[in-house]
PDB file of N, CA and C in Angstrom:
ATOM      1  N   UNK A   1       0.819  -1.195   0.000  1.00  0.00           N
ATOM      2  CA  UNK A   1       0.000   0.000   0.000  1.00  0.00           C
ATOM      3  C   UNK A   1       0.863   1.260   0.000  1.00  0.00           C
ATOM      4  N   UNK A   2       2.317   1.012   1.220  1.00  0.00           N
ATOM      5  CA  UNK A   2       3.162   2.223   0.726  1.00  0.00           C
ATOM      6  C   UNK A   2       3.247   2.573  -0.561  1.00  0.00           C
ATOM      7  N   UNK A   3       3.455   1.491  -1.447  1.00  0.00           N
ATOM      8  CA  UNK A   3       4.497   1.766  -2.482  1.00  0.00           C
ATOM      9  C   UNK A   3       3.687   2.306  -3.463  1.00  0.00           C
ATOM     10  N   UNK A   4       2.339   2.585  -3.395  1.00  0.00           N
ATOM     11  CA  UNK A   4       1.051   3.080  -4.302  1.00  0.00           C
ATOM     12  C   UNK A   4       0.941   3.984  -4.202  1.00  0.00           C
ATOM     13  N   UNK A   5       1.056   4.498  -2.814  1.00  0.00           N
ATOM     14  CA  UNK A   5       0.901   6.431  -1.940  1.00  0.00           C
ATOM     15  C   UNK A   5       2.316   6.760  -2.951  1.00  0.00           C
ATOM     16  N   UNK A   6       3.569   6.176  -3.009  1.00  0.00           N
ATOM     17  CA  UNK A   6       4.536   7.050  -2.959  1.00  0.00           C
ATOM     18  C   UNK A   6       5.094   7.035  -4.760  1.00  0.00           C
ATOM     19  N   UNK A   7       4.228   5.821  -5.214  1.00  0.00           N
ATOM     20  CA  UNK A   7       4.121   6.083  -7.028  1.00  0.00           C
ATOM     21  C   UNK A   7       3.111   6.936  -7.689  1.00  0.00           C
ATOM     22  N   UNK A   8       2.109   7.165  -6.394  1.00  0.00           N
ATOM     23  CA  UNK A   8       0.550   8.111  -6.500  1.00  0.00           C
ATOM     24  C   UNK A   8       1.752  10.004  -6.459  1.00  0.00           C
ATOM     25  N   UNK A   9       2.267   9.792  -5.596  1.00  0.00           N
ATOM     26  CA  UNK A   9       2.984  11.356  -5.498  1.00  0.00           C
ATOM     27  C   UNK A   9       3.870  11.304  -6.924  1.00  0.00           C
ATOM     28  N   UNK A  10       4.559  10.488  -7.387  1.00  0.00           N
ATOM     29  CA  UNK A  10       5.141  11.419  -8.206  1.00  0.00           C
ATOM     30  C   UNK A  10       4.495  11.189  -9.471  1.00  0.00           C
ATOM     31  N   UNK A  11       3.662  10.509  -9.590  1.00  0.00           N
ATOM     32  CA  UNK A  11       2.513  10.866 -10.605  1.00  0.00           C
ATOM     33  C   UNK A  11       1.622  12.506 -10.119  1.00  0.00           C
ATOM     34  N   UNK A  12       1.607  12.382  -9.094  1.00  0.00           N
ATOM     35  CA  UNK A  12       0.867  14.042  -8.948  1.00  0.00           C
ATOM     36  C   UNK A  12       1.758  14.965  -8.940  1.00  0.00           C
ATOM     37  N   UNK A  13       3.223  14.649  -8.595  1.00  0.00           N
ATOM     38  CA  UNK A  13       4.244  15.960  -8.948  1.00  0.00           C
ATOM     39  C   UNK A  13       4.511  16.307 -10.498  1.00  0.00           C
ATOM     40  N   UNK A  14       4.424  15.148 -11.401  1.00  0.00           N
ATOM     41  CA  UNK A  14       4.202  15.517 -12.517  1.00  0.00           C
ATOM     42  C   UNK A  14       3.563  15.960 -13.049  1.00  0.00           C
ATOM     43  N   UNK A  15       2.133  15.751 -12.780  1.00  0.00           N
ATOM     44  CA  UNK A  15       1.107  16.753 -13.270  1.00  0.00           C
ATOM     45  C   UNK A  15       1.125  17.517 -12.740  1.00  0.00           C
ATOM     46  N   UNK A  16       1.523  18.082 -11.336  1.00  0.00           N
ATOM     47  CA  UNK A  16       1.461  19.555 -10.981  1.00  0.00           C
ATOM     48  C   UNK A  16       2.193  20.265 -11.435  1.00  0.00           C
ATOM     49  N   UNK A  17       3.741  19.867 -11.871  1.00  0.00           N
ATOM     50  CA  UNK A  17       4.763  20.748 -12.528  1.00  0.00           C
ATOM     51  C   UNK A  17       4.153  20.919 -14.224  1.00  0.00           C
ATOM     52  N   UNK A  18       3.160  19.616 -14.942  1.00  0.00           N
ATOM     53  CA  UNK A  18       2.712  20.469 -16.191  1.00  0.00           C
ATOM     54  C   UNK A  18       1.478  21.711 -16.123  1.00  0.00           C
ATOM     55  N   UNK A  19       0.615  21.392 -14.894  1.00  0.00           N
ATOM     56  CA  UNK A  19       0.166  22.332 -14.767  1.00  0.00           C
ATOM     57  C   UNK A  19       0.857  23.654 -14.624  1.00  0.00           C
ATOM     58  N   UNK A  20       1.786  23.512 -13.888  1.00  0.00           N
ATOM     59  CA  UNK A  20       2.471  25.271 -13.724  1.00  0.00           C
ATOM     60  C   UNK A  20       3.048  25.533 -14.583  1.00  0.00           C
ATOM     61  N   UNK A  21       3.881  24.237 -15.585  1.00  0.00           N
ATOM     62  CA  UNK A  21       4.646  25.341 -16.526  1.00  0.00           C
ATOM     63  C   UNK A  21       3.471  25.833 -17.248  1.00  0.00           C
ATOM     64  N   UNK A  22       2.449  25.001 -17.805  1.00  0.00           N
ATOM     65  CA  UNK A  22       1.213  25.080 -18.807  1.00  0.00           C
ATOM     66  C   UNK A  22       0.898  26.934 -18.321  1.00  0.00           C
ATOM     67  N   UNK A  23       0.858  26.944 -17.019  1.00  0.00           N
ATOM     68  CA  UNK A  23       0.166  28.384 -16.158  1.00  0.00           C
ATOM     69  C   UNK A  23       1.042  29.958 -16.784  1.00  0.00           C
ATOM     70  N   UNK A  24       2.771  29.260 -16.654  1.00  0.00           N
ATOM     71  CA  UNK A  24       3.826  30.052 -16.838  1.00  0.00           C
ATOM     72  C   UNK A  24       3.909  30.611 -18.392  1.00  0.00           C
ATOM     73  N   UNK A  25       3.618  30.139 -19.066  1.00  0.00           N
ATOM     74  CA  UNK A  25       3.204  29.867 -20.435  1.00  0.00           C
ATOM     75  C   UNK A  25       2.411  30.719 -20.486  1.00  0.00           C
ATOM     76  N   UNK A  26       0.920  30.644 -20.325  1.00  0.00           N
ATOM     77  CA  UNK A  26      -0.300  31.134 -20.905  1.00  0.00           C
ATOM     78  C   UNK A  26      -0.136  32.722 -19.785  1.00  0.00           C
ATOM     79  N   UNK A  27       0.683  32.645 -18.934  1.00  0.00           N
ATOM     80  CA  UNK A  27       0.797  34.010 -18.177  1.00  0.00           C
ATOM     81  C   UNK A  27       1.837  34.686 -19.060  1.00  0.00           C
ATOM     82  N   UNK A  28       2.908  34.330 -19.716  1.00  0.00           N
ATOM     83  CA  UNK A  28       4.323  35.076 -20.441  1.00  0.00           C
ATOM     84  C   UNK A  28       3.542  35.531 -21.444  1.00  0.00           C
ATOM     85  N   UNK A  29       2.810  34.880 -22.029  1.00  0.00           N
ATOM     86  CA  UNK A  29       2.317  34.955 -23.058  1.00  0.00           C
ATOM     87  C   UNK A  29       0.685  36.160 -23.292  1.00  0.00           C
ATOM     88  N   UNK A  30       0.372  36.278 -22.282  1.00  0.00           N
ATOM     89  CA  UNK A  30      -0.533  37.275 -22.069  1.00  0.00           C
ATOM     90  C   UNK A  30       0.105  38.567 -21.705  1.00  0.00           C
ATOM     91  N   UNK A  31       0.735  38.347 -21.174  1.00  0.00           N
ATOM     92  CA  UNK A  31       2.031  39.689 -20.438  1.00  0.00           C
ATOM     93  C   UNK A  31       2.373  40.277 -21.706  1.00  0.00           C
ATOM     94  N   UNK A  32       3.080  39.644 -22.572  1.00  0.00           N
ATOM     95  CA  UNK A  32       3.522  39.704 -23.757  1.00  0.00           C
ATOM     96  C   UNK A  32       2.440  40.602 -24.817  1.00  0.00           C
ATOM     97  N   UNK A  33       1.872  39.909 -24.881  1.00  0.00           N
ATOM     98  CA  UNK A  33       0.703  40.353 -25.610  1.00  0.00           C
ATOM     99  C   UNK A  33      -0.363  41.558 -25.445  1.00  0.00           C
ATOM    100  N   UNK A  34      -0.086  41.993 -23.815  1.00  0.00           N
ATOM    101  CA  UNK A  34      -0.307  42.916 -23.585  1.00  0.00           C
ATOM    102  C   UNK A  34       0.807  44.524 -23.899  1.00  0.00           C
ATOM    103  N   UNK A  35       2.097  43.955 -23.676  1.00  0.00           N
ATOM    104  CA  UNK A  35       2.959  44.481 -24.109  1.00  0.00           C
ATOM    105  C   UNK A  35       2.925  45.269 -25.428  1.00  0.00           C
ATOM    106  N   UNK A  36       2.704  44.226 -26.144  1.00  0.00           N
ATOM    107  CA  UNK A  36       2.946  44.499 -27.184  1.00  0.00           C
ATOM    108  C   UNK A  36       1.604  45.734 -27.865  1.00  0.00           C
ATOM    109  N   UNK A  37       0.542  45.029 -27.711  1.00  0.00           N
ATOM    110  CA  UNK A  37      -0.378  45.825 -27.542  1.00  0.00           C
ATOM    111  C   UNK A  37      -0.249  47.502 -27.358  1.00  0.00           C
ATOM    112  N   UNK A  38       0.079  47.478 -26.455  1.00  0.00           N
ATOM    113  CA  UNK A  38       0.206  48.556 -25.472  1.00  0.00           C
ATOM    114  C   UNK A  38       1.158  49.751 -26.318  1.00  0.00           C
ATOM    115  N   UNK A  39       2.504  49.370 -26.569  1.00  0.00           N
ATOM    116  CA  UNK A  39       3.652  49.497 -27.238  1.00  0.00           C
ATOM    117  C   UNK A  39       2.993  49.888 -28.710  1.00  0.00           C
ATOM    118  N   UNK A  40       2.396  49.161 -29.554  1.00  0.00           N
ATOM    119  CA  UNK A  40       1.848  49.409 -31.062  1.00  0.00           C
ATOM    120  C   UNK A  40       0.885  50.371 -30.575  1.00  0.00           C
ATOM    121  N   UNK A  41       0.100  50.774 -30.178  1.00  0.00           N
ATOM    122  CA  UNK A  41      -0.926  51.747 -29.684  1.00  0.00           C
ATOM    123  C   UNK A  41      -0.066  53.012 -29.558  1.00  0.00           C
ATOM    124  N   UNK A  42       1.042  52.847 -28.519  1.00  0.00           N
ATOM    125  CA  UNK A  42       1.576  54.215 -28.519  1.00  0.00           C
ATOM    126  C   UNK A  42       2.245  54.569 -29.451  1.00  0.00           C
ATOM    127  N   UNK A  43       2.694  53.774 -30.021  1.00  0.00           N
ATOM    128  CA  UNK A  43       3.440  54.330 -31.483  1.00  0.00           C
ATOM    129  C   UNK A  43       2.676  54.566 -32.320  1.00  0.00           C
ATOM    130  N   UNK A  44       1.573  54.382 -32.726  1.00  0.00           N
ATOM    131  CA  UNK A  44       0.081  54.829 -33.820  1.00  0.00           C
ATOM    132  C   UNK A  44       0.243  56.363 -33.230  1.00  0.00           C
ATOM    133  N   UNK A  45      -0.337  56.353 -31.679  1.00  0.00           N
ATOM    134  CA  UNK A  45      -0.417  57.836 -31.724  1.00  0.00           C
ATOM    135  C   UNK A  45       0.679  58.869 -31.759  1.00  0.00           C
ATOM    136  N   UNK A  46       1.917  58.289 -31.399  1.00  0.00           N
ATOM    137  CA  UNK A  46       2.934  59.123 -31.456  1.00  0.00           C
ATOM    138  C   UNK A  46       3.900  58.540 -32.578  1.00  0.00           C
ATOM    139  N   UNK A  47       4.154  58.653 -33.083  1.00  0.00           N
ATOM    140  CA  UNK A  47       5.479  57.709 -34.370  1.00  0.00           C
ATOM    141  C   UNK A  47       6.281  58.351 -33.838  1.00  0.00           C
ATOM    142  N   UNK A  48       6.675  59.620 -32.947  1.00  0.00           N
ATOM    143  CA  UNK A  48       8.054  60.291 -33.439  1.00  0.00           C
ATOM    144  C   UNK A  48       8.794  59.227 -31.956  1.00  0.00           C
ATOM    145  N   UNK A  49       8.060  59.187 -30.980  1.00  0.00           N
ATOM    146  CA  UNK A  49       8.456  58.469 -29.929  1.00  0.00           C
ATOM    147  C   UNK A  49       8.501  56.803 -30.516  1.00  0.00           C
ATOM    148  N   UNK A  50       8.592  56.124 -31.231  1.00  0.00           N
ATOM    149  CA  UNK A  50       8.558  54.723 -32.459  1.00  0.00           C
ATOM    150  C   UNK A  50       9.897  54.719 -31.307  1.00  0.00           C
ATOM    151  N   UNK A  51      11.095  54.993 -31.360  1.00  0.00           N
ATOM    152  CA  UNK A  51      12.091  54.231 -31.362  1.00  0.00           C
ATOM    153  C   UNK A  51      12.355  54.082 -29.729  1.00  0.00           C
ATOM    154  N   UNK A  52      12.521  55.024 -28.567  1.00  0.00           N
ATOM    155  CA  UNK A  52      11.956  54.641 -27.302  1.00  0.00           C
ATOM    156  C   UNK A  52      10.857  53.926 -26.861  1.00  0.00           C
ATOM    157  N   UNK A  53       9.697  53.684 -27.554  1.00  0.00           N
ATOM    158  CA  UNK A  53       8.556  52.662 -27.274  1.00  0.00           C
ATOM    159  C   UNK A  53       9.440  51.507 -27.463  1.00  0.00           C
ATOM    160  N   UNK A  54      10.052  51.340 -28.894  1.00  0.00           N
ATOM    161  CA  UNK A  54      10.349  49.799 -29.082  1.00  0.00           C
ATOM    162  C   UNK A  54      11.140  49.369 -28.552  1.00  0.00           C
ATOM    163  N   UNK A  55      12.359  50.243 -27.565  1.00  0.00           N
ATOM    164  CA  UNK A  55      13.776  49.926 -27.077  1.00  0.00           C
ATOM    165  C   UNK A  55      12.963  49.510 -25.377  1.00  0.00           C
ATOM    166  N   UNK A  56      12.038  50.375 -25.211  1.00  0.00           N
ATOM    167  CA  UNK A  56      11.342  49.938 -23.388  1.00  0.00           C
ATOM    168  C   UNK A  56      10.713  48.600 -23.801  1.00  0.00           C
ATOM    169  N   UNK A  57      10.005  48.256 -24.643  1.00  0.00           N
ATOM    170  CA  UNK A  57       9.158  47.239 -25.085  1.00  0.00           C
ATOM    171  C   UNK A  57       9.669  46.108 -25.059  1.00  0.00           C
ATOM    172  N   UNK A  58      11.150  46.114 -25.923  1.00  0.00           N
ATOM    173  CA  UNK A  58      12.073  44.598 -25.969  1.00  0.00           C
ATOM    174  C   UNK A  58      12.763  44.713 -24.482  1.00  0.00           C
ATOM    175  N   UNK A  59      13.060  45.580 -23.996  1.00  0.00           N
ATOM    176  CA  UNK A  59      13.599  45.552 -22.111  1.00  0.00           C
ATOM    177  C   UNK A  59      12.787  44.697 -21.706  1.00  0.00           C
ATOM    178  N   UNK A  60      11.198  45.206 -21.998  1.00  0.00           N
ATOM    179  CA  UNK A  60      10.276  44.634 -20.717  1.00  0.00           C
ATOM    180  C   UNK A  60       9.494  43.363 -21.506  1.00  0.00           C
ATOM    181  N   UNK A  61       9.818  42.782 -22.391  1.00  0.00           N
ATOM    182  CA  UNK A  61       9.443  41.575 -23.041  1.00  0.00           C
ATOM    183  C   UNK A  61      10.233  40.663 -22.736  1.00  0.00           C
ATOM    184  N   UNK A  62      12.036  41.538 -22.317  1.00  0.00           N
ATOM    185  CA  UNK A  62      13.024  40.012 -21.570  1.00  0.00           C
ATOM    186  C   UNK A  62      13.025  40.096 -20.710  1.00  0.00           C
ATOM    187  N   UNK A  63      12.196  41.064 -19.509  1.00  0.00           N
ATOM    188  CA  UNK A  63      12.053  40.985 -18.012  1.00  0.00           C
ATOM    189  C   UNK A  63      10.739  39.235 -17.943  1.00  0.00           C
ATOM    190  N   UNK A  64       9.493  39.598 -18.525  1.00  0.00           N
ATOM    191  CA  UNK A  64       8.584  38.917 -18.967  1.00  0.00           C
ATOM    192  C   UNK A  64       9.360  37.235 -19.049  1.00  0.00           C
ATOM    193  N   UNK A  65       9.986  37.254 -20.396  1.00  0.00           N
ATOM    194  CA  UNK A  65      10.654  36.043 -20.788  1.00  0.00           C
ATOM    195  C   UNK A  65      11.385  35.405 -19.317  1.00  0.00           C
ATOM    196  N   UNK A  66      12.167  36.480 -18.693  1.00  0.00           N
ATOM    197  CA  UNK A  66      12.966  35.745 -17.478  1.00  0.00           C
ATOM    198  C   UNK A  66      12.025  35.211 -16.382  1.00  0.00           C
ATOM    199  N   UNK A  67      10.854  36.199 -15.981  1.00  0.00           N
ATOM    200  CA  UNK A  67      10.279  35.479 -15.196  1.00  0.00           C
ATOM    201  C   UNK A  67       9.822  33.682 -15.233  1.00  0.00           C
ATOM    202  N   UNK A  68       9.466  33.949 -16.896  1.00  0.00           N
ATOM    203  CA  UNK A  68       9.065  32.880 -17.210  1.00  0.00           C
ATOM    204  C   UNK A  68       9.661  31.641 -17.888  1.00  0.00           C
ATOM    205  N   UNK A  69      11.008  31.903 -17.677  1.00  0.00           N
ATOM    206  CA  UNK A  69      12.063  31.021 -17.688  1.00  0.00           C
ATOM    207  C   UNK A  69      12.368  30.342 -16.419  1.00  0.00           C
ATOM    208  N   UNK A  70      12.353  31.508 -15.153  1.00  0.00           N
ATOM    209  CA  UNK A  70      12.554  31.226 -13.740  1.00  0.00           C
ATOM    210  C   UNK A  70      11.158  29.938 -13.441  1.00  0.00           C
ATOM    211  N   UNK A  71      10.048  30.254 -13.145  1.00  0.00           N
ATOM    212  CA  UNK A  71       8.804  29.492 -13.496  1.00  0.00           C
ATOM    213  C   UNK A  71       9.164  28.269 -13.848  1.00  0.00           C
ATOM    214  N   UNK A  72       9.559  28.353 -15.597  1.00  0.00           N
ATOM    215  CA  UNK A  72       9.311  26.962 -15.883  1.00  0.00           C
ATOM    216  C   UNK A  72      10.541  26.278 -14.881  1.00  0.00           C
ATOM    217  N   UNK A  73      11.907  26.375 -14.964  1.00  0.00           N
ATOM    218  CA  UNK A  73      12.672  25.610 -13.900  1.00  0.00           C
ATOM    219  C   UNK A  73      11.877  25.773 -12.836  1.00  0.00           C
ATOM    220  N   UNK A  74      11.680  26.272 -11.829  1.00  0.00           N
ATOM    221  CA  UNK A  74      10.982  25.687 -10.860  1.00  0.00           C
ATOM    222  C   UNK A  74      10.083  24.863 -11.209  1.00  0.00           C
ATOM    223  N   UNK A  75       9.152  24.812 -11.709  1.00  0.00           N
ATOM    224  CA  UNK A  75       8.181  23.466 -12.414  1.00  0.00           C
ATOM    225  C   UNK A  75       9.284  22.568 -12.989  1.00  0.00           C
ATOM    226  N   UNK A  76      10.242  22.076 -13.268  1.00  0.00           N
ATOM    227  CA  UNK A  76      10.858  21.306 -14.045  1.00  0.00           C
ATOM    228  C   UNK A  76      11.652  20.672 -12.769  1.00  0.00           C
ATOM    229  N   UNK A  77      12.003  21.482 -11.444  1.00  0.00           N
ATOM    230  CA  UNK A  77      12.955  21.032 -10.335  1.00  0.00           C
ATOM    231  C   UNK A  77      12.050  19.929  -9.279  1.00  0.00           C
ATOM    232  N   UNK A  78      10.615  20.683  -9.413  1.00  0.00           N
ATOM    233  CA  UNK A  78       9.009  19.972  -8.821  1.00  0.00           C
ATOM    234  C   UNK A  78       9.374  18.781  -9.502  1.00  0.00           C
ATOM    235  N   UNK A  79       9.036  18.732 -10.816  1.00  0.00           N
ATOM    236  CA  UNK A  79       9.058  17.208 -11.063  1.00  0.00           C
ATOM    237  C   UNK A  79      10.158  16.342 -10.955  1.00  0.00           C
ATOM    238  N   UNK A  80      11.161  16.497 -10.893  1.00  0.00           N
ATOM    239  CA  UNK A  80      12.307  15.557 -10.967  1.00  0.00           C
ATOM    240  C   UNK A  80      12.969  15.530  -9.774  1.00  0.00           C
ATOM    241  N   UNK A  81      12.173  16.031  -8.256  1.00  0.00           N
ATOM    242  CA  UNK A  81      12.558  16.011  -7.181  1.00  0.00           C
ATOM    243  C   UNK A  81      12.055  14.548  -6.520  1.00  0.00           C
TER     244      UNK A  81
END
């Protein structure tokens, strides 16, 4: 019966680490997308500001990316612990 509880956990650590990266993902990716959003909008109304929008935009798209690099390793350290 032990040995069912303790093949039952890392069957549930695996699905919990695809759940979070799955989470880390669909969060980078909304962040992103808001970004970007955000970024094309201000440059419609302003073009002359075009080249400071796009230089803050790629900054804060690899702040975004790192979080969600950090994320997935932690989900990846969950499962193989």
């Amino acid at each position: 019966m032990e040995t069912v509880n303790a093949s039952m956990a890392y069957v549930l650590s695996y699905l919990a680490a695809g759940i979070g990266a799955g989470l880390v993902v669909i969060g980078a990716g909304a962040g992103i997308g808001k970004l970007a959003s955000s970024a094309m909008d201000g440059i419609a109304r302003q073009p002359s500001a075009a080249g400071e929008i796009r230089t803050t935009a790629i900054i804060l798209s690899a702040l975004i990316e790192g979080v969600a690099l950090f994320g997935e390793v932690i989900c990846i350290l969950l499962a193989v612990k």
